[in-house]
N, C-alpha and C. Protein backbone atom coordinates (compact mmCIF):
# COMPACT_ATOMS: atom_id res chain seq x y z
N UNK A 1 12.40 -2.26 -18.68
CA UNK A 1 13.18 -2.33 -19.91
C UNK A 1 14.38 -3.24 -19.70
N UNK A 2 14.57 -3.77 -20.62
CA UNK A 2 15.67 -4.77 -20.68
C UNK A 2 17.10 -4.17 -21.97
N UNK A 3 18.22 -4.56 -21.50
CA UNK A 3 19.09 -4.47 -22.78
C UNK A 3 18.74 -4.81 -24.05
N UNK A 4 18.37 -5.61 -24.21
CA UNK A 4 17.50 -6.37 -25.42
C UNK A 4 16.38 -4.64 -26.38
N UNK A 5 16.12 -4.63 -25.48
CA UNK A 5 15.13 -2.78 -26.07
C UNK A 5 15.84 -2.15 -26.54
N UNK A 6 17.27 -1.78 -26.31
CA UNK A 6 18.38 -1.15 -26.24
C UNK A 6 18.77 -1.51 -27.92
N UNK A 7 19.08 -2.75 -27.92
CA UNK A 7 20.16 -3.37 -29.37
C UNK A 7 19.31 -2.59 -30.53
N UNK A 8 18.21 -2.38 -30.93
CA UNK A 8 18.10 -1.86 -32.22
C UNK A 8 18.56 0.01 -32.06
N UNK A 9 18.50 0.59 -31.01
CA UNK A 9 19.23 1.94 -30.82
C UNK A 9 20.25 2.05 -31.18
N UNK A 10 20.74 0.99 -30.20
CA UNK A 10 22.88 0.85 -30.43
C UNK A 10 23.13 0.70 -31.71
N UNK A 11 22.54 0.01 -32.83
CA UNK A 11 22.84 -0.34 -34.16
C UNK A 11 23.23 1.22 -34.35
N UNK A 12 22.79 2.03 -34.57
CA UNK A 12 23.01 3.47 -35.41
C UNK A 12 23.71 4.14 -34.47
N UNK A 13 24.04 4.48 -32.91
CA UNK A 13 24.41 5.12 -31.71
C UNK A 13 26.15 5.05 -32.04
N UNK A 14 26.18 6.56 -31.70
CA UNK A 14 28.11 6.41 -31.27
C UNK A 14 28.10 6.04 -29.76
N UNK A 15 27.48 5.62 -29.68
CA UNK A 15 27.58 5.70 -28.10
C UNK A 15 28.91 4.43 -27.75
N UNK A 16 29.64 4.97 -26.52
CA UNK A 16 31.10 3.81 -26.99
C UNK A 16 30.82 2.54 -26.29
N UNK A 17 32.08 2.07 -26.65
CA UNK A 17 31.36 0.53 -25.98
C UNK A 17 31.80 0.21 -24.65
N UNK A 18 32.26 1.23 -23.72
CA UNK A 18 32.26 0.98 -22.27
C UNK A 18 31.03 1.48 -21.89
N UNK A 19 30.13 2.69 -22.63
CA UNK A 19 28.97 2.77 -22.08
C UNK A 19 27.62 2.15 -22.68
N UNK A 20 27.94 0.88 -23.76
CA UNK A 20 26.82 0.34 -24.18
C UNK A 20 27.10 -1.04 -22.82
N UNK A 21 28.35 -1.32 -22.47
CA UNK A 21 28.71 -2.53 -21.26
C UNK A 21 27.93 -1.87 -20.02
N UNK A 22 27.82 -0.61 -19.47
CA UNK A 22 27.59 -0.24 -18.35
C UNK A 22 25.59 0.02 -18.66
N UNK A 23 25.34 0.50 -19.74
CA UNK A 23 23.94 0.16 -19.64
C UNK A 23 23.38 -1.33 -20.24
N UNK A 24 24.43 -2.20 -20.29
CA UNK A 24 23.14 -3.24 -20.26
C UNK A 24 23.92 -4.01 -18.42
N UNK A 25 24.54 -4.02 -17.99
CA UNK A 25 24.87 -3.70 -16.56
C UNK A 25 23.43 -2.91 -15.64
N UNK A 26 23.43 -1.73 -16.09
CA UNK A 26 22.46 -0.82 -15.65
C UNK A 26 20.95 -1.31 -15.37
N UNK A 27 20.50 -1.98 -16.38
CA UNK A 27 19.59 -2.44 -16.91
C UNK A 27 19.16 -3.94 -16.53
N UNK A 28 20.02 -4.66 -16.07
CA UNK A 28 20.16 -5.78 -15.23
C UNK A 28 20.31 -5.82 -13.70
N UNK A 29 20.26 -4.30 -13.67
CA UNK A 29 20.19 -3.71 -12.12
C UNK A 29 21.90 -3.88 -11.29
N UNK A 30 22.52 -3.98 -12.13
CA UNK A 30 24.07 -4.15 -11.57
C UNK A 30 24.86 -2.24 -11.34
N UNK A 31 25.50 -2.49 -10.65
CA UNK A 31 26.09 -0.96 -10.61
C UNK A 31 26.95 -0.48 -12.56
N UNK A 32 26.76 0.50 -12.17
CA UNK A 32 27.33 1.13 -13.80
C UNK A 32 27.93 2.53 -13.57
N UNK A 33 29.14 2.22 -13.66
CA UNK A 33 30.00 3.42 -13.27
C UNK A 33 29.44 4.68 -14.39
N UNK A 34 29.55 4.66 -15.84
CA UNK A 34 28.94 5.98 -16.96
C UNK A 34 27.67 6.12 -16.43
N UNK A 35 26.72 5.91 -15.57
CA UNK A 35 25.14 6.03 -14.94
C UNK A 35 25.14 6.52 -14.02
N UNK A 36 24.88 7.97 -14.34
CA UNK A 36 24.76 8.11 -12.61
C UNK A 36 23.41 8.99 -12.72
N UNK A 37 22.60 8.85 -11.47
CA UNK A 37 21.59 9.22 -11.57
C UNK A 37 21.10 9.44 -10.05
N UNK A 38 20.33 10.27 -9.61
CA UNK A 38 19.71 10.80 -8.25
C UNK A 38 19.26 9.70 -8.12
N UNK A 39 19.25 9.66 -6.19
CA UNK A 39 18.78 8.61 -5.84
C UNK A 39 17.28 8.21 -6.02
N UNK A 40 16.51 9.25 -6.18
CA UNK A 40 14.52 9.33 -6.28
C UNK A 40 14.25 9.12 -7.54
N UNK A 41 15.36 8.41 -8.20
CA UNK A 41 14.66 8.54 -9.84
C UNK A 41 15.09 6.94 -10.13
N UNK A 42 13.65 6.39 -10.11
CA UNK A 42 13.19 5.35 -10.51
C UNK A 42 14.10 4.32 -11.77
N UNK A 43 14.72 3.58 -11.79
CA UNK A 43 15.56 3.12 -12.71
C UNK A 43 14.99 2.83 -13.78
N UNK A 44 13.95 2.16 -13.83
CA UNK A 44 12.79 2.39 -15.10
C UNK A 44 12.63 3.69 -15.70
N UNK A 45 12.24 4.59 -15.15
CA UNK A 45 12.19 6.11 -15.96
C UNK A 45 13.46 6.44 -16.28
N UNK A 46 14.64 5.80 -15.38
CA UNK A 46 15.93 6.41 -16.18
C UNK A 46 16.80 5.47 -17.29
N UNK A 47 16.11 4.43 -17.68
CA UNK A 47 16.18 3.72 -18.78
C UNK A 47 15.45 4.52 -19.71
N UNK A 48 14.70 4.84 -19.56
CA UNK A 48 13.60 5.71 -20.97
C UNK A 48 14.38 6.61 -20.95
N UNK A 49 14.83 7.86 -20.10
CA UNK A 49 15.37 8.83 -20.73
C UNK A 49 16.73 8.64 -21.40
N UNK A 50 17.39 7.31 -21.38
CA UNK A 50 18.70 6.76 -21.79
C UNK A 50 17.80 6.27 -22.99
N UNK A 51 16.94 6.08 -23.14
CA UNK A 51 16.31 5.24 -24.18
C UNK A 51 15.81 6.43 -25.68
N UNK A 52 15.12 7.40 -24.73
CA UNK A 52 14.96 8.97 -25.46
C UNK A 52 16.39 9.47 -26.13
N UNK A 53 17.52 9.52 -25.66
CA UNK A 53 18.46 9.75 -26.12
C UNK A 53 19.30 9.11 -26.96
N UNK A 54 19.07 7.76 -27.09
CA UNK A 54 19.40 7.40 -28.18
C UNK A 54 18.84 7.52 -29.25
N UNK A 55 17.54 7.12 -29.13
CA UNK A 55 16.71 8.02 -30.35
C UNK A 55 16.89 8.75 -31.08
N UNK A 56 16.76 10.35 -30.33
CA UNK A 56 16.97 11.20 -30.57
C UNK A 56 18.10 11.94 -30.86
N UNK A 57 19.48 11.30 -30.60
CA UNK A 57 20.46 11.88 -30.57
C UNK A 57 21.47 10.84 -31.16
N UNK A 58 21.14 10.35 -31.98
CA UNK A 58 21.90 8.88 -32.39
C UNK A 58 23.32 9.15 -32.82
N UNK A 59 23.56 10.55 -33.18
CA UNK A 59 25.11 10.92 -33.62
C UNK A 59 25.81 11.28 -32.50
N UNK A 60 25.14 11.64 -31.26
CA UNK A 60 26.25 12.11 -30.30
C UNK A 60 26.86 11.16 -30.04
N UNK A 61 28.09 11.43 -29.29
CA UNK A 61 28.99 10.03 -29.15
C UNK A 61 28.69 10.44 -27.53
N UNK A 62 28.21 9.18 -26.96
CA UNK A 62 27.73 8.64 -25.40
C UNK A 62 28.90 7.96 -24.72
N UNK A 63 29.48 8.63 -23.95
CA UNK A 63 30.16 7.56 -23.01
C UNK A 63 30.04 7.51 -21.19
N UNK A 64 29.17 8.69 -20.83
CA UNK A 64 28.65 8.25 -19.48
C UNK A 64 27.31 9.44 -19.86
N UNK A 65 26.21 9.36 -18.44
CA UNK A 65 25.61 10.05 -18.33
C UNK A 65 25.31 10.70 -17.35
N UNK A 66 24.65 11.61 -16.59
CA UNK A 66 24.20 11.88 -15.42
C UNK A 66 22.80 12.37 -15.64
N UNK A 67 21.37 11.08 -15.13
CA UNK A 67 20.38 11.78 -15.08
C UNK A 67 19.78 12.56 -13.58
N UNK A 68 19.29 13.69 -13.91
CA UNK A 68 18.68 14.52 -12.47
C UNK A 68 17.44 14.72 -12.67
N UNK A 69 16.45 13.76 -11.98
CA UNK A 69 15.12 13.88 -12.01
C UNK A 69 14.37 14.20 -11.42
N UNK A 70 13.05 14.40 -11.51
CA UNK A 70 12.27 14.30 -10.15
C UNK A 70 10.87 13.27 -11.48
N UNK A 71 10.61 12.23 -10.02
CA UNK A 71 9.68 11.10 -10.57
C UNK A 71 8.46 11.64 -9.89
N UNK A 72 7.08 11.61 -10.94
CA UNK A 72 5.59 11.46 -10.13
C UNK A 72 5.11 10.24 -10.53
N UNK A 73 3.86 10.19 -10.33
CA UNK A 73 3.00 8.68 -10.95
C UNK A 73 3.05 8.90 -12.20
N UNK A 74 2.40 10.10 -12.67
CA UNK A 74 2.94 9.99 -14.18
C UNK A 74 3.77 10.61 -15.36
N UNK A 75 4.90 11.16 -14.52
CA UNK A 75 6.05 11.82 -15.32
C UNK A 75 6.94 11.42 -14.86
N UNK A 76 8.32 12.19 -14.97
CA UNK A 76 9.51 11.91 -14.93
C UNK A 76 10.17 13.57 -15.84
N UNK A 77 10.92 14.15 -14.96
CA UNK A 77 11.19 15.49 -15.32
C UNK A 77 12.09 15.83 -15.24
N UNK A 78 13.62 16.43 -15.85
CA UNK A 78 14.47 16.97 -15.36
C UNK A 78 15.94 17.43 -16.32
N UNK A 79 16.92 17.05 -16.26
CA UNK A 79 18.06 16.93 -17.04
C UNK A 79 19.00 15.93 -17.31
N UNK A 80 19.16 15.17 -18.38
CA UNK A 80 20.04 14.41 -18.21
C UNK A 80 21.59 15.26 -18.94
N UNK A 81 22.58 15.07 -18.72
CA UNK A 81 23.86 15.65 -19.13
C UNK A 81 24.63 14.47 -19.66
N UNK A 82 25.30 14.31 -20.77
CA UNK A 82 25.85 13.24 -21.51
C UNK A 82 27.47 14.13 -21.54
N UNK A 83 28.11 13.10 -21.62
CA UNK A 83 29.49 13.55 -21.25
C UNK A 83 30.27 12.72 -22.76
N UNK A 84 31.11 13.32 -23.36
CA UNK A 84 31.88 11.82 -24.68
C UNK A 84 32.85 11.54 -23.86
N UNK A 85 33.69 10.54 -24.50
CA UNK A 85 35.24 10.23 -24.32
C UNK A 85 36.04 11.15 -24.10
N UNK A 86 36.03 12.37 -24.32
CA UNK A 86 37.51 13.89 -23.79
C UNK A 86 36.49 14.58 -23.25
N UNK A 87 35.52 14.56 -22.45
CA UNK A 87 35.33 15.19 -21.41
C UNK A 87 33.87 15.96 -21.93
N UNK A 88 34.01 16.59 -23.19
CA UNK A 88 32.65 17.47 -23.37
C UNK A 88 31.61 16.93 -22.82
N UNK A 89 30.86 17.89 -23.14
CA UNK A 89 29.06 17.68 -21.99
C UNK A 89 28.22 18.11 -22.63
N UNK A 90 27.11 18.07 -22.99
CA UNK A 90 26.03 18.42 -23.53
C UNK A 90 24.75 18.41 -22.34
N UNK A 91 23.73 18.89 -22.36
CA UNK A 91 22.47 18.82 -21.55
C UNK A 91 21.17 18.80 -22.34
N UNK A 92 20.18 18.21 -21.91
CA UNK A 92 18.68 17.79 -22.74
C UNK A 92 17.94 17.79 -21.22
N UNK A 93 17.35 18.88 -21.20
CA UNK A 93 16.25 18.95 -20.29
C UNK A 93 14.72 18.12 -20.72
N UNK A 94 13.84 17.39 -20.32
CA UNK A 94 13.15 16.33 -20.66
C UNK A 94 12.31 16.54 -19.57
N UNK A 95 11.17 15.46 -20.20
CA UNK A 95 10.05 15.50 -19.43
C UNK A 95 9.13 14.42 -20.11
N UNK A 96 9.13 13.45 -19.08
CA UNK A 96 8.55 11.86 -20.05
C UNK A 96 7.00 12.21 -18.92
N UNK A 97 5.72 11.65 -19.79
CA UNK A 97 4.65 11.83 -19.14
C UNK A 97 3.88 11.33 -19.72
N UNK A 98 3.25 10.06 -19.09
CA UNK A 98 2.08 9.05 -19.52
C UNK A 98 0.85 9.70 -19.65
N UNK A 99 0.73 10.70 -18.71
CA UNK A 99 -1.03 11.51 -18.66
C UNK A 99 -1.09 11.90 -19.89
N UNK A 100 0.02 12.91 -20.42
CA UNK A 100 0.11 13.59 -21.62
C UNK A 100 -0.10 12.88 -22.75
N UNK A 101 0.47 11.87 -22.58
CA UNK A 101 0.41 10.95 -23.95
C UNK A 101 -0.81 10.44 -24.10
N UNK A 102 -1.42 9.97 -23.12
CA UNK A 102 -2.87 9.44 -22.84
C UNK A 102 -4.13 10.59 -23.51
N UNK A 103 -3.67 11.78 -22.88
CA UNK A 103 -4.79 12.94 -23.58
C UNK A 103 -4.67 12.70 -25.11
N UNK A 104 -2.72 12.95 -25.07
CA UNK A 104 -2.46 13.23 -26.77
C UNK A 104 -3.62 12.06 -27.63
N UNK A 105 -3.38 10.83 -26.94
CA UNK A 105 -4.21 9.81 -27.73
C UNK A 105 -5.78 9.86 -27.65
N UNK A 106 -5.99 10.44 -26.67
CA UNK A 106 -7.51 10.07 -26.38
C UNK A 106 -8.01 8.91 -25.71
N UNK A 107 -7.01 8.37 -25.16
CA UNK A 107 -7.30 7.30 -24.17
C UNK A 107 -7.90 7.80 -22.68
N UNK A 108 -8.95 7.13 -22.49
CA UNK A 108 -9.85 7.52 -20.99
C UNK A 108 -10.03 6.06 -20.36
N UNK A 109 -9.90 5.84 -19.70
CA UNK A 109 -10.43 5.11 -18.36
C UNK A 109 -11.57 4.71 -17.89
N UNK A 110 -12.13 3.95 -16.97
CA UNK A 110 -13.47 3.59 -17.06
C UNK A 110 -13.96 4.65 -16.12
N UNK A 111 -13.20 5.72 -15.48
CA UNK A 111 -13.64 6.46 -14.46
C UNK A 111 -13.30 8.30 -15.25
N UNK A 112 -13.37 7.90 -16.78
CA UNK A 112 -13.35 9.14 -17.33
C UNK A 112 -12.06 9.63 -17.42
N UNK A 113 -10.90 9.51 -16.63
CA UNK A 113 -9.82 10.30 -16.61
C UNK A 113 -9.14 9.76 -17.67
N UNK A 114 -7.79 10.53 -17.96
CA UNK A 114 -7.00 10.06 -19.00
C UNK A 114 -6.32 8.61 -18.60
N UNK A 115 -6.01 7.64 -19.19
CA UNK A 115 -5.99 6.57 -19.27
C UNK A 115 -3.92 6.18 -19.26
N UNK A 116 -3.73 6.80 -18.34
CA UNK A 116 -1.89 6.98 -18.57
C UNK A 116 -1.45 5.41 -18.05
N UNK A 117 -2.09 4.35 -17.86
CA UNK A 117 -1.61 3.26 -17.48
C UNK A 117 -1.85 2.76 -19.08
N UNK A 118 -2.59 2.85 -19.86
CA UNK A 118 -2.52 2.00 -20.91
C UNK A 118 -1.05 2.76 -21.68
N UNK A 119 -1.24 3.95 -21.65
CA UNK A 119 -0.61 4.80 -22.98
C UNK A 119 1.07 4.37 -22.04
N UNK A 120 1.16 4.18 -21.12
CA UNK A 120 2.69 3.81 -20.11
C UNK A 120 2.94 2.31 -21.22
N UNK A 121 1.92 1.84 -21.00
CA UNK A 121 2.35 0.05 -21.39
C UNK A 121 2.50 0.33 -23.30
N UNK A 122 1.73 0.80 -23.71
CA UNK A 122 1.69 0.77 -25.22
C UNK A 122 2.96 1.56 -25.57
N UNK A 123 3.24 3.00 -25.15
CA UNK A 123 4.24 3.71 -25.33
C UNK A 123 5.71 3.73 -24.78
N UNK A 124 5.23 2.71 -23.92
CA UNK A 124 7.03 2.85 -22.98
C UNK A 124 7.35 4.28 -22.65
N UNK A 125 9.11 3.85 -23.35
CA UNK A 125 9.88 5.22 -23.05
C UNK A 125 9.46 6.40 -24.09
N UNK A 126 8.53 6.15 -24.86
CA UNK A 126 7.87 7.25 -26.03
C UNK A 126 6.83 7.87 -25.49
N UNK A 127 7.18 7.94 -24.25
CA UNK A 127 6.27 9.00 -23.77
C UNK A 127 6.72 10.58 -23.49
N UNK A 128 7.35 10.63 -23.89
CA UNK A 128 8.30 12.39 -24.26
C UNK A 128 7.64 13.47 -24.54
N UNK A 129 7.27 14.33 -24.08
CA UNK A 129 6.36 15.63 -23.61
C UNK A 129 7.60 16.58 -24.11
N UNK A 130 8.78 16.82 -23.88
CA UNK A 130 9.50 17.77 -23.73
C UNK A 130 11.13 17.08 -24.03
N UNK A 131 11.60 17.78 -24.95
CA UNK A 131 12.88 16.90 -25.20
C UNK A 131 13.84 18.01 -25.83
N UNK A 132 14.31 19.12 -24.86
CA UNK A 132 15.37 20.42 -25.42
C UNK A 132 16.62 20.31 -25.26
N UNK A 133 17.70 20.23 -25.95
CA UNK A 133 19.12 21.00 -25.64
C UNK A 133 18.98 21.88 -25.12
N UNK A 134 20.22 22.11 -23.94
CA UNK A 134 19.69 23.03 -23.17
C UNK A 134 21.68 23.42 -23.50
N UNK A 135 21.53 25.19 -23.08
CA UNK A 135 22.44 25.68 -23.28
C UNK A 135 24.08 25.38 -22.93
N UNK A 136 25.35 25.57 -23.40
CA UNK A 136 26.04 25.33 -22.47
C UNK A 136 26.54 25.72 -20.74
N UNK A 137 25.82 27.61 -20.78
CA UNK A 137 25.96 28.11 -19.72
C UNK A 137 24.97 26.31 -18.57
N UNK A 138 24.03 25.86 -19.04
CA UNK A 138 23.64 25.16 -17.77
C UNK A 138 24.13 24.38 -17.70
N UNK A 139 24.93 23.89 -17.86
CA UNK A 139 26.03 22.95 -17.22
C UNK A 139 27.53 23.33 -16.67
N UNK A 140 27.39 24.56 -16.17
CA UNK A 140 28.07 25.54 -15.60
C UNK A 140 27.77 24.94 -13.58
């Protein structure tokens, strides 16, 4: 994913503009202080779940994030926590997964299985299995 994927999100996003500077930074593979993310989690999958959240959450106001993942071949699982400008926090537990999307579609493979390399390329970061607010106690 490139920043460029990003600009039609940002159009509608509160997200502020030190953290629309640090993800297209992010995204160009440069360090980004509002990004922080475990070291095992693939910067590609943690563009989609930055990518899921704008989407989905286009009124929160974004000014850093912290994603905590765990990456397989074909998911990406965990919590990201969004923080605004005075400190509040919110949490969205997630779960991006190409297999899933592949069944959802009915895409198979020439070896019968579900077909999660096409439904990865056609769907990108819209591969979202699981997308909850999660309480405030978990960010305790």
């Amino acid at each position: 994913m490139t920043f460029n994927d990003f600009e039609p999100m940002l159009v509608g996003s509160q997200a502020t503009a030190a953290f629309r500077t640090d993800l297209a930074q992010y995204a160009s593979r440069q360090p980004a202080e509002r990004i922080s993310a475990s070291a095992s989690s693939p910067r590609v999958k943690v563009l989609r779940v930055i990518a899921q959240l704008l989407h989905a959450e286009p009124s929160l106001e974004i000014d850093r994030v912290q994603v905590r993942g765990a990456s397989g071949c074909a998911d990406f699982s965990g919590l990201i926590t969004v923080t605004d400008a005075f400190g509040e926090s919110q949490a969205f537990a997630f779960e991006w997964n190409c297999e899933w999307k592949a069944k959802q579609m009915g895409y198979v493979d020439g070896f019968g299985f579900p077909d999660q390399i096409r439904a990865a390329q056609e769907f990108g970061w819209q591969c979202f299995q699981r997308w909850d607010r999660q309480p405030a106690a978990q960010l305790a």
